[in-house]
PDB file of N, CA and C in Angstrom:
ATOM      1  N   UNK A   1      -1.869  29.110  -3.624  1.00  0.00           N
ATOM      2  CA  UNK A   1      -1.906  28.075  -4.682  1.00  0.00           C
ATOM      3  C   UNK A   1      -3.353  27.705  -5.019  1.00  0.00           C
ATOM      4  N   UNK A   2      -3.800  27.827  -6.603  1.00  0.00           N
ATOM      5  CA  UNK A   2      -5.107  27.334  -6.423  1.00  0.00           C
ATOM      6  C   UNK A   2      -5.297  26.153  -6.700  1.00  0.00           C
ATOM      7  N   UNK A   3      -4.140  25.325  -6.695  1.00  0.00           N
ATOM      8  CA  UNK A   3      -4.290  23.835  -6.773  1.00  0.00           C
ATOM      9  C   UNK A   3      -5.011  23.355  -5.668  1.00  0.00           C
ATOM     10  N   UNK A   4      -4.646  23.973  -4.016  1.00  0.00           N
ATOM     11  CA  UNK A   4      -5.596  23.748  -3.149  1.00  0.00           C
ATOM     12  C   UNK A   4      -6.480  23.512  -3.948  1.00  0.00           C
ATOM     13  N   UNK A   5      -7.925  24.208  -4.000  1.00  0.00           N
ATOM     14  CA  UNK A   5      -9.345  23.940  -4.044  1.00  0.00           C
ATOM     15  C   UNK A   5      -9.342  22.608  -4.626  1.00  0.00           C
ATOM     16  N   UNK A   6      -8.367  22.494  -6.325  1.00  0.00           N
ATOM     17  CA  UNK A   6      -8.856  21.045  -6.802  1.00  0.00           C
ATOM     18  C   UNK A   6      -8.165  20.147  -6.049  1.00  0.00           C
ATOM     19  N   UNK A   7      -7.415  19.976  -5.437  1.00  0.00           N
ATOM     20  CA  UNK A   7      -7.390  18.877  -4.037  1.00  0.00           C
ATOM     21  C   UNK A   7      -7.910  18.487  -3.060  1.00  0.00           C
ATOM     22  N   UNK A   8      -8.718  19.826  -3.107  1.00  0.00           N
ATOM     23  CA  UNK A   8      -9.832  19.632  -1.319  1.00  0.00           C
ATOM     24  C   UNK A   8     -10.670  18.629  -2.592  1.00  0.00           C
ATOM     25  N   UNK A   9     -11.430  19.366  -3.784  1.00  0.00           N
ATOM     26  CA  UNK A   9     -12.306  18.505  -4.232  1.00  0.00           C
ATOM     27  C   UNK A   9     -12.097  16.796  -4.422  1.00  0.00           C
ATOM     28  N   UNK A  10     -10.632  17.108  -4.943  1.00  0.00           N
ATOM     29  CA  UNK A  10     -10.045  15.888  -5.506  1.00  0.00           C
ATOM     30  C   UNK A  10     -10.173  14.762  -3.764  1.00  0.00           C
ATOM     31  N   UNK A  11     -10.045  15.393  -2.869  1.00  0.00           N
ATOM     32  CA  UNK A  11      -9.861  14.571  -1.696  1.00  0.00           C
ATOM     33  C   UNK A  11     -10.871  13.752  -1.346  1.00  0.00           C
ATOM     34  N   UNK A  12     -12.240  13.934  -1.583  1.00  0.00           N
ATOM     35  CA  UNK A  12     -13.543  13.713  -1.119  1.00  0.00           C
ATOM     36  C   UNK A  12     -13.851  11.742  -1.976  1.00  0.00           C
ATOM     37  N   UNK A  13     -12.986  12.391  -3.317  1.00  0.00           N
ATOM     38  CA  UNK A  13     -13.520  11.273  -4.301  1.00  0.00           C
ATOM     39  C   UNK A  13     -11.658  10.413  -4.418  1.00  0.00           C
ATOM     40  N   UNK A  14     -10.940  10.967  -4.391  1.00  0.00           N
ATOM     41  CA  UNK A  14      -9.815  10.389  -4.165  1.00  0.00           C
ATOM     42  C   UNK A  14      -8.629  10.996  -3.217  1.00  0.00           C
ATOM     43  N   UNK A  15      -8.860  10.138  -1.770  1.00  0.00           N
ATOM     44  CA  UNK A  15      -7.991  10.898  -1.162  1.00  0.00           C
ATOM     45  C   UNK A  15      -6.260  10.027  -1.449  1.00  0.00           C
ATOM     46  N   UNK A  16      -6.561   9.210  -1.774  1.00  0.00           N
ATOM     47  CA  UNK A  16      -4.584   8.910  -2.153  1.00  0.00           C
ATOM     48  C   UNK A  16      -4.066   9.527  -3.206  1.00  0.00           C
ATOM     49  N   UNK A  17      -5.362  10.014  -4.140  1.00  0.00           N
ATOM     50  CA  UNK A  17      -4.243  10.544  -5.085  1.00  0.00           C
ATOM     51  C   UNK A  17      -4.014  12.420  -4.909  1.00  0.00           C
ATOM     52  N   UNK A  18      -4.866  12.432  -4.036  1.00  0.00           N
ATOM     53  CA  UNK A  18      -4.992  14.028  -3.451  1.00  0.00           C
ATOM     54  C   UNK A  18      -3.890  14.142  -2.653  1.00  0.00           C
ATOM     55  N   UNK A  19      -3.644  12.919  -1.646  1.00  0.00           N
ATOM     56  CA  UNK A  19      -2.313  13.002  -0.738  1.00  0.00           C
ATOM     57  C   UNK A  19      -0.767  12.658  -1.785  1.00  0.00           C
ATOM     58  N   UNK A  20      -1.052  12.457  -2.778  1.00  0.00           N
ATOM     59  CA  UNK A  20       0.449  12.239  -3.759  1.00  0.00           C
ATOM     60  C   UNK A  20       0.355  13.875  -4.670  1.00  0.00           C
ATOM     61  N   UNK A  21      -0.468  14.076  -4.640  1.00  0.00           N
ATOM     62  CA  UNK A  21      -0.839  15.404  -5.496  1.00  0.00           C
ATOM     63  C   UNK A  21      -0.226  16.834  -4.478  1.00  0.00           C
ATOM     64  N   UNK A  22      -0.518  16.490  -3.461  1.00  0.00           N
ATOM     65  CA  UNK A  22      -0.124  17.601  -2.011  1.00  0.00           C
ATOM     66  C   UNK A  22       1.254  17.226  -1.799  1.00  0.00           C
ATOM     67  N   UNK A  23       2.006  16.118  -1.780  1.00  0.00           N
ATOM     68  CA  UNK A  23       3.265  15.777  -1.538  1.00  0.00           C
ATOM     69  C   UNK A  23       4.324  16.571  -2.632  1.00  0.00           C
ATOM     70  N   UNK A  24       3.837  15.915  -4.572  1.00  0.00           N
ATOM     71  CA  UNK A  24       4.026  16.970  -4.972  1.00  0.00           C
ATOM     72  C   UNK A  24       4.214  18.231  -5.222  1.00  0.00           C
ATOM     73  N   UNK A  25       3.257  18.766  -4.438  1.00  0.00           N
ATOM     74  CA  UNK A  25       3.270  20.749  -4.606  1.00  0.00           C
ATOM     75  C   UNK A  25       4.125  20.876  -3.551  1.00  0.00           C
ATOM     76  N   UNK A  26       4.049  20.225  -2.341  1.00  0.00           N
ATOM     77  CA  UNK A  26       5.384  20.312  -1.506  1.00  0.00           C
ATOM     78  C   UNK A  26       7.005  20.418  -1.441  1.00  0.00           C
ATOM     79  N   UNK A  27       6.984  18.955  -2.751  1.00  0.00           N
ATOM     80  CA  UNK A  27       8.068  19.196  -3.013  1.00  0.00           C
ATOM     81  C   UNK A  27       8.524  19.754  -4.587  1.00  0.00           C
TER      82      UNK A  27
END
């Protein structure tokens, strides 16, 4: 998935919306 990378980035500057963003692709 290359949503990874923009989540690692996204994590640094927003990690809650990186952790709702990862929950998403999960489910």
């Amino acid at each position: 998935m290359k949503a990874n990378s923009s989540t690692l980035v996204q994590c640094q500057d927003f990690p809650l919306l990186s952790h709702l963003v990862l929950e998403a692709l999960n489910n």
